[in-house]
Protein backbone atom coordinates (compact mmCIF):
# COMPACT_ATOMS: atom_id res chain seq x y z
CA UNK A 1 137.25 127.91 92.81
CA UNK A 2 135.03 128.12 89.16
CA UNK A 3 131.78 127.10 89.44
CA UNK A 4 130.61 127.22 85.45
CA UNK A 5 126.46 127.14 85.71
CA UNK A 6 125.73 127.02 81.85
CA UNK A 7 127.75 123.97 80.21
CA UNK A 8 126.24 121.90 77.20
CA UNK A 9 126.24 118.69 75.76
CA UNK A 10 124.37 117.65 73.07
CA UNK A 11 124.78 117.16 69.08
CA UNK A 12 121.61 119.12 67.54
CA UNK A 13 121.74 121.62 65.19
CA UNK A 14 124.75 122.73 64.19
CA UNK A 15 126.20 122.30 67.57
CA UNK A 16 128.82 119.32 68.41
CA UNK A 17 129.45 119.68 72.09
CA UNK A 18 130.54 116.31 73.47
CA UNK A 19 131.27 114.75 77.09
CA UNK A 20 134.75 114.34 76.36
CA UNK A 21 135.27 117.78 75.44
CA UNK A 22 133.68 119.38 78.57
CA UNK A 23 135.80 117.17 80.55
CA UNK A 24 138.77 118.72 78.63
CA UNK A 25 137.99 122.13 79.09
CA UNK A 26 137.55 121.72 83.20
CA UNK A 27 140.66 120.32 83.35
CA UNK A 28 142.55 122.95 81.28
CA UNK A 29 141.13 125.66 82.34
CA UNK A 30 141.00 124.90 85.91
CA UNK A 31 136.63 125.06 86.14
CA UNK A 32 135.92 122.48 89.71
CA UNK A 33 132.28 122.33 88.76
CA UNK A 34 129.81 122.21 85.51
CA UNK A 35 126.31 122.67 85.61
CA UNK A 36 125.18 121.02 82.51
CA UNK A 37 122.32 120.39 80.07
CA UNK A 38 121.13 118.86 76.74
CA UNK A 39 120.72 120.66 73.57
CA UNK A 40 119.19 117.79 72.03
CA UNK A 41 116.10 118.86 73.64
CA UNK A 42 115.92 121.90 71.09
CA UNK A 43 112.65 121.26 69.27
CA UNK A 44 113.31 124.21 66.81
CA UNK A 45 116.02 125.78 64.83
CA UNK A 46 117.58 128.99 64.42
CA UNK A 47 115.21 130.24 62.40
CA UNK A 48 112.65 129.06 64.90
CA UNK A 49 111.33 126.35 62.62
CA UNK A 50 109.82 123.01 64.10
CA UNK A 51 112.60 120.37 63.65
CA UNK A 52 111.32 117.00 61.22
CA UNK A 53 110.01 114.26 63.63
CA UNK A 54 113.63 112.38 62.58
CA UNK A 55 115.84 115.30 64.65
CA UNK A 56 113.58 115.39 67.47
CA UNK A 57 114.23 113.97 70.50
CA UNK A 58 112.31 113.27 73.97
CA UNK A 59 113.21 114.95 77.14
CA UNK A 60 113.19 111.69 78.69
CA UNK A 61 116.03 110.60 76.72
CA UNK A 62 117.82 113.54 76.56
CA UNK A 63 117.98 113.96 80.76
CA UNK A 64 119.41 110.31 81.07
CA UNK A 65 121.91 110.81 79.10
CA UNK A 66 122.78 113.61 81.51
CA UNK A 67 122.21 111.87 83.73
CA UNK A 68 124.86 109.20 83.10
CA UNK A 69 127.44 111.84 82.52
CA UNK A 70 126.85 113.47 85.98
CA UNK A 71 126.56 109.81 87.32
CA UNK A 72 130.58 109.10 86.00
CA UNK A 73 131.35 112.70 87.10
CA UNK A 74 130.20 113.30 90.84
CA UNK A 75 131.00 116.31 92.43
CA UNK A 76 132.12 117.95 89.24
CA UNK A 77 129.08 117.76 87.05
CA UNK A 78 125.84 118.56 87.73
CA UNK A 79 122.07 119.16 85.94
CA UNK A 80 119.56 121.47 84.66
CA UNK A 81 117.03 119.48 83.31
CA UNK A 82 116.53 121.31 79.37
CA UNK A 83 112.35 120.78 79.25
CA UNK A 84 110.85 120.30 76.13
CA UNK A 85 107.38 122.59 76.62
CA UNK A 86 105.07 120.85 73.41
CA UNK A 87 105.68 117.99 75.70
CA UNK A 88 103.44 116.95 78.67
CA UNK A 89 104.94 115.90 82.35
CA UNK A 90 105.09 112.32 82.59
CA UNK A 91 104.58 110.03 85.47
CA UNK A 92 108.22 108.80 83.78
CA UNK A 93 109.66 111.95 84.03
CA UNK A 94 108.57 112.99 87.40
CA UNK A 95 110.14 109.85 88.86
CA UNK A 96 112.93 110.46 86.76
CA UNK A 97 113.55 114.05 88.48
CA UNK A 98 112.60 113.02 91.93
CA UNK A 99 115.05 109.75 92.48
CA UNK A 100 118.09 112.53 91.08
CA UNK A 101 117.56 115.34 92.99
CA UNK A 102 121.01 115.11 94.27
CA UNK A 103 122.26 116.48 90.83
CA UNK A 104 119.16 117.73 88.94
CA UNK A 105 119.39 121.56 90.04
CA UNK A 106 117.33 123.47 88.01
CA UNK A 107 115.25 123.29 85.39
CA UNK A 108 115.89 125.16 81.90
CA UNK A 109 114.02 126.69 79.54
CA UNK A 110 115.08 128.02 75.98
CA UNK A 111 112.30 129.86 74.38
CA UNK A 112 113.62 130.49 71.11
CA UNK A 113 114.44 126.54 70.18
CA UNK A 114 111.42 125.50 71.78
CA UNK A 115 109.39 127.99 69.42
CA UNK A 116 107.15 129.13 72.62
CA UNK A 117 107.20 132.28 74.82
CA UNK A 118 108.26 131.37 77.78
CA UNK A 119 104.87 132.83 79.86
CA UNK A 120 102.88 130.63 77.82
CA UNK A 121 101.02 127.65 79.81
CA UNK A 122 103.36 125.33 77.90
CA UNK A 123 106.24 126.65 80.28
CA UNK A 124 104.37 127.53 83.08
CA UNK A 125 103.05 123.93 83.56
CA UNK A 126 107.24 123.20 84.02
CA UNK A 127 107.68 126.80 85.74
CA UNK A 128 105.00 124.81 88.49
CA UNK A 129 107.16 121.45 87.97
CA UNK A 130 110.39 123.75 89.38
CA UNK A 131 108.43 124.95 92.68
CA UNK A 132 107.47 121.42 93.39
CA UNK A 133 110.88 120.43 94.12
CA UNK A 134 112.09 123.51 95.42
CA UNK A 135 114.41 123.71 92.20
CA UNK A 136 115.54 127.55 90.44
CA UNK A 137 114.37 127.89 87.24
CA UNK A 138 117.02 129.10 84.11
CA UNK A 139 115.85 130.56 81.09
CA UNK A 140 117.72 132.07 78.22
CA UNK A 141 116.65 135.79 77.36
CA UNK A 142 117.21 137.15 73.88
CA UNK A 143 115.72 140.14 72.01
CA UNK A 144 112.59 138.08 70.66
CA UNK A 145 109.54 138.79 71.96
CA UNK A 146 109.20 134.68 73.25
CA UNK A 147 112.39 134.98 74.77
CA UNK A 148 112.58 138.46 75.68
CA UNK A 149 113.73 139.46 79.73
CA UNK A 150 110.28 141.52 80.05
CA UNK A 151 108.41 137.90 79.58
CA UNK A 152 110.72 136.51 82.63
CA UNK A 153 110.47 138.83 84.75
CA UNK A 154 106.36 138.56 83.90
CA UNK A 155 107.00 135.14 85.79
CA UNK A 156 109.60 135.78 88.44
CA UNK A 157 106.56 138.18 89.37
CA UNK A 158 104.16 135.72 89.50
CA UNK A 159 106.22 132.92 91.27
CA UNK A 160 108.10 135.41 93.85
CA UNK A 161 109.26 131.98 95.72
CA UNK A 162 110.95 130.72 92.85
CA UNK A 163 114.11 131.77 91.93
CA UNK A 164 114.93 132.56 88.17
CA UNK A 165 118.14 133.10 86.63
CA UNK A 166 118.01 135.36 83.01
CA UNK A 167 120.80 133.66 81.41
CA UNK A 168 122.67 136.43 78.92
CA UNK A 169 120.75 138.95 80.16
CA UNK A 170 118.97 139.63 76.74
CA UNK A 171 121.41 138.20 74.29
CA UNK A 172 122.42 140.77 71.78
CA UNK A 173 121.02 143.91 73.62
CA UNK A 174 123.18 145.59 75.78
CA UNK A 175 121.79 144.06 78.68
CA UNK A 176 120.21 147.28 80.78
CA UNK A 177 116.74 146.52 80.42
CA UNK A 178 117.67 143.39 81.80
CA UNK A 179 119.98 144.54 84.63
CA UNK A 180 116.78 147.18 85.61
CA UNK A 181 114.73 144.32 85.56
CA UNK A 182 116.74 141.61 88.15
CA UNK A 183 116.99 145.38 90.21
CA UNK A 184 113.10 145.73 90.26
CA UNK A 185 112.20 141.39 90.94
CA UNK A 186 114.36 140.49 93.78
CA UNK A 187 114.17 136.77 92.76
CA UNK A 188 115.64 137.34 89.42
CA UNK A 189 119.29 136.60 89.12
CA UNK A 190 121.81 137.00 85.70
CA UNK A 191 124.45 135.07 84.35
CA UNK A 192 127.49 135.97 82.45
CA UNK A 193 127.13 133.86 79.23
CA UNK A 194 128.22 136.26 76.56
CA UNK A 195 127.67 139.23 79.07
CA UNK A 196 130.51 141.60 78.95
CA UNK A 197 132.48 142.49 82.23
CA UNK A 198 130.89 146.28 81.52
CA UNK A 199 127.80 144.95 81.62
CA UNK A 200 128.12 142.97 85.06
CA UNK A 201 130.16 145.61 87.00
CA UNK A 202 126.89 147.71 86.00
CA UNK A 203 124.93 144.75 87.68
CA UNK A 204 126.62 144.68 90.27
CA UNK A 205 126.28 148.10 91.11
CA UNK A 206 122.21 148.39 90.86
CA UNK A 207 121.90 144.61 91.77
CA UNK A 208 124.87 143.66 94.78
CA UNK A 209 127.46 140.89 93.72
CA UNK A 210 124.87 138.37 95.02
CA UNK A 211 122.60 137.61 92.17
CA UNK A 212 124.85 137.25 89.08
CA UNK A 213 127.13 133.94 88.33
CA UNK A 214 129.71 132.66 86.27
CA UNK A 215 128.40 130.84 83.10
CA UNK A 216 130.09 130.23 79.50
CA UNK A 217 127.90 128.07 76.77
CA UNK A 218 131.27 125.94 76.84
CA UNK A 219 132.06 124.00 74.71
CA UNK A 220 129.40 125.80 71.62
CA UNK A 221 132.85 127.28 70.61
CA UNK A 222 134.88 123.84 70.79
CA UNK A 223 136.55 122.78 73.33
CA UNK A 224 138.44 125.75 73.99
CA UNK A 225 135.77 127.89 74.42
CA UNK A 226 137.28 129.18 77.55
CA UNK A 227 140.05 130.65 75.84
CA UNK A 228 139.53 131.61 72.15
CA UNK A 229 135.95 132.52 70.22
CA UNK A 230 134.08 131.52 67.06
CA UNK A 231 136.56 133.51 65.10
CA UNK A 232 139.43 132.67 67.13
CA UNK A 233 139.94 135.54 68.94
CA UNK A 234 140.85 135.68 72.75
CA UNK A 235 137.07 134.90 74.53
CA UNK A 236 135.40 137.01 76.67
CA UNK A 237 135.76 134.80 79.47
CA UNK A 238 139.56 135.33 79.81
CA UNK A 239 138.75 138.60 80.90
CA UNK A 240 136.61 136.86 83.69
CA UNK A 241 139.37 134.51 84.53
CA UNK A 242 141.75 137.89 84.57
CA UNK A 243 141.17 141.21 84.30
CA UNK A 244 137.94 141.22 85.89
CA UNK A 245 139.78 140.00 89.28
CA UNK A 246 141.65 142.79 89.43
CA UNK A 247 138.25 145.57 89.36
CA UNK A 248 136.42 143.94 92.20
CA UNK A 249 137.34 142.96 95.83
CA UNK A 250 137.92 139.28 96.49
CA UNK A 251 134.64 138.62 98.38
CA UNK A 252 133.13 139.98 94.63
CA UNK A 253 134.92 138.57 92.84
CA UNK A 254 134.36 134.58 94.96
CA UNK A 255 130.50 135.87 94.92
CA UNK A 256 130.15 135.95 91.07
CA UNK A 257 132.94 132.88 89.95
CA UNK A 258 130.86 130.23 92.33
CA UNK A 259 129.54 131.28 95.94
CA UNK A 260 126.00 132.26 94.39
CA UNK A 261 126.10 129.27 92.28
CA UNK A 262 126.91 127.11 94.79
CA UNK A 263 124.15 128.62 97.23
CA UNK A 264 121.68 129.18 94.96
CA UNK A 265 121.69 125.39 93.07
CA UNK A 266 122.43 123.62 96.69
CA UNK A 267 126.14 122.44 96.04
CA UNK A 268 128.68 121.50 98.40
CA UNK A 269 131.66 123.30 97.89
């Protein structure tokens, strides 16, 4: 079994990532589950740029259009509700989370296209939203100061209930700080979006097999994400699918491809 905890939708930026196509790339490449959000929440670019008022979207909208694809998918996708920080908690939207709770399981942050770090009260106020419904909270971590793992693990700190998964374990680095971090917080867990199989055999040896999961970004490289790069080239995550069976035991191996996920985000497996 594949549990896949970082799956997108969405058409912002220069990212196309469509329903249909996720659907295709379960089926090929054999993935039971998808944990999914919305890049049209994205509020800035990659230059970290505030979006015109025309290419910006609420969070209200964004989540039920998740929330219609999960609804037409049960059992094989699932929710992390993408917040949108310059924005205030709604009545609308807290209603919205709590009649969904069955597939809403986590709520995600992305620092870097919402333009904020992520310890600033314009996350935290959502970072409070998570604990309220007992719900992990997923951040990307880059090598920005906003997005950073040091300014995560500021808030796994204060919220030691909570957990908090440091998706790419500092995008672009080569992930140790960010490994000696999850070993120092206890409620800090990784992800293997863009993470090389180096880097989480080196996590699991300082942190245990029982805080890292399987996650992809498919489909940001098309539809076949699973199997072949931007540039074409066999993807990372074949190793995952192969190699990487082979240089851990079977309980491992089951730990990191979807028993964490599915213990950690409350799924029935």
């Amino acid at each position: 079994m594949i549990i896949d905890t970082h799956v997108h939708i969405g058409q912002s930026l220069n990212f196309d990532m469509r329903e249909e196509d996720v659907l295709y790339s379960l089926d090929k490449y054999g993935i039971d589950v998808a944990i999914v959000s919305n890049t049209e929440v994205a509020s800035h670019d990659h230059d970290r740029k505030l979006l015109p008022d025309c290419f910006q979207k609420g969070q209200v909208e964004c989540l039920n259009r998740s929330l219609k694809f999960a609804r037409e998918n049960p059992r094989k996708i699932y929710l992390q509700h993408w917040v949108k920080p310059m924005e205030e908690i709604t009545p609308e939207l807290k209603s919205l989370i709590e009649a969904n709770l069955d597939v809403i399981k986590g709520i995600k942050f992305h620092p870097y296209h919402s333009g904020v770090s992520f310890t600033d009260e314009s996350c935290e106020k959502y970072v409070r939203l998570a604990a309220e419904y007992n719900l992990p909270v997923i951040s990307h971590t880059g090598t920005e100061f906003d997005d950073n793992p040091k300014r995560l693990f500021e808030m796994a700190k204060k919220y030691p209930e909570t957990p908090f998964v440091m998706v790419h374990l500092g995008l672009g680095s080569d992930n140790k700080e960010a490994i000696e971090l999850c070993k120092a917080q206890k409620n800090l867990y990784g992800d293997t979006t863009w993470v090389s199989v180096k880097s989480t055999l080196e996590f699991i040896e300082k942190c245990g097999s029982e805080r890292i999961m399987f996650g992809s970004d498919s489909p940001i490289d098309g539809k076949d994400t699973y199997a072949f790069n931007g540039t074409g080239d066999r993807s990372l995550y074949q190793q995952y699918f192969n190699e990487f069976r082979d240089m851990v035991s079977r309980e491992v191996y089951d730990n990191i491809m979807y028993r964490n996920a599915a213990k950690l985000f409350k799924i029935d497996i």
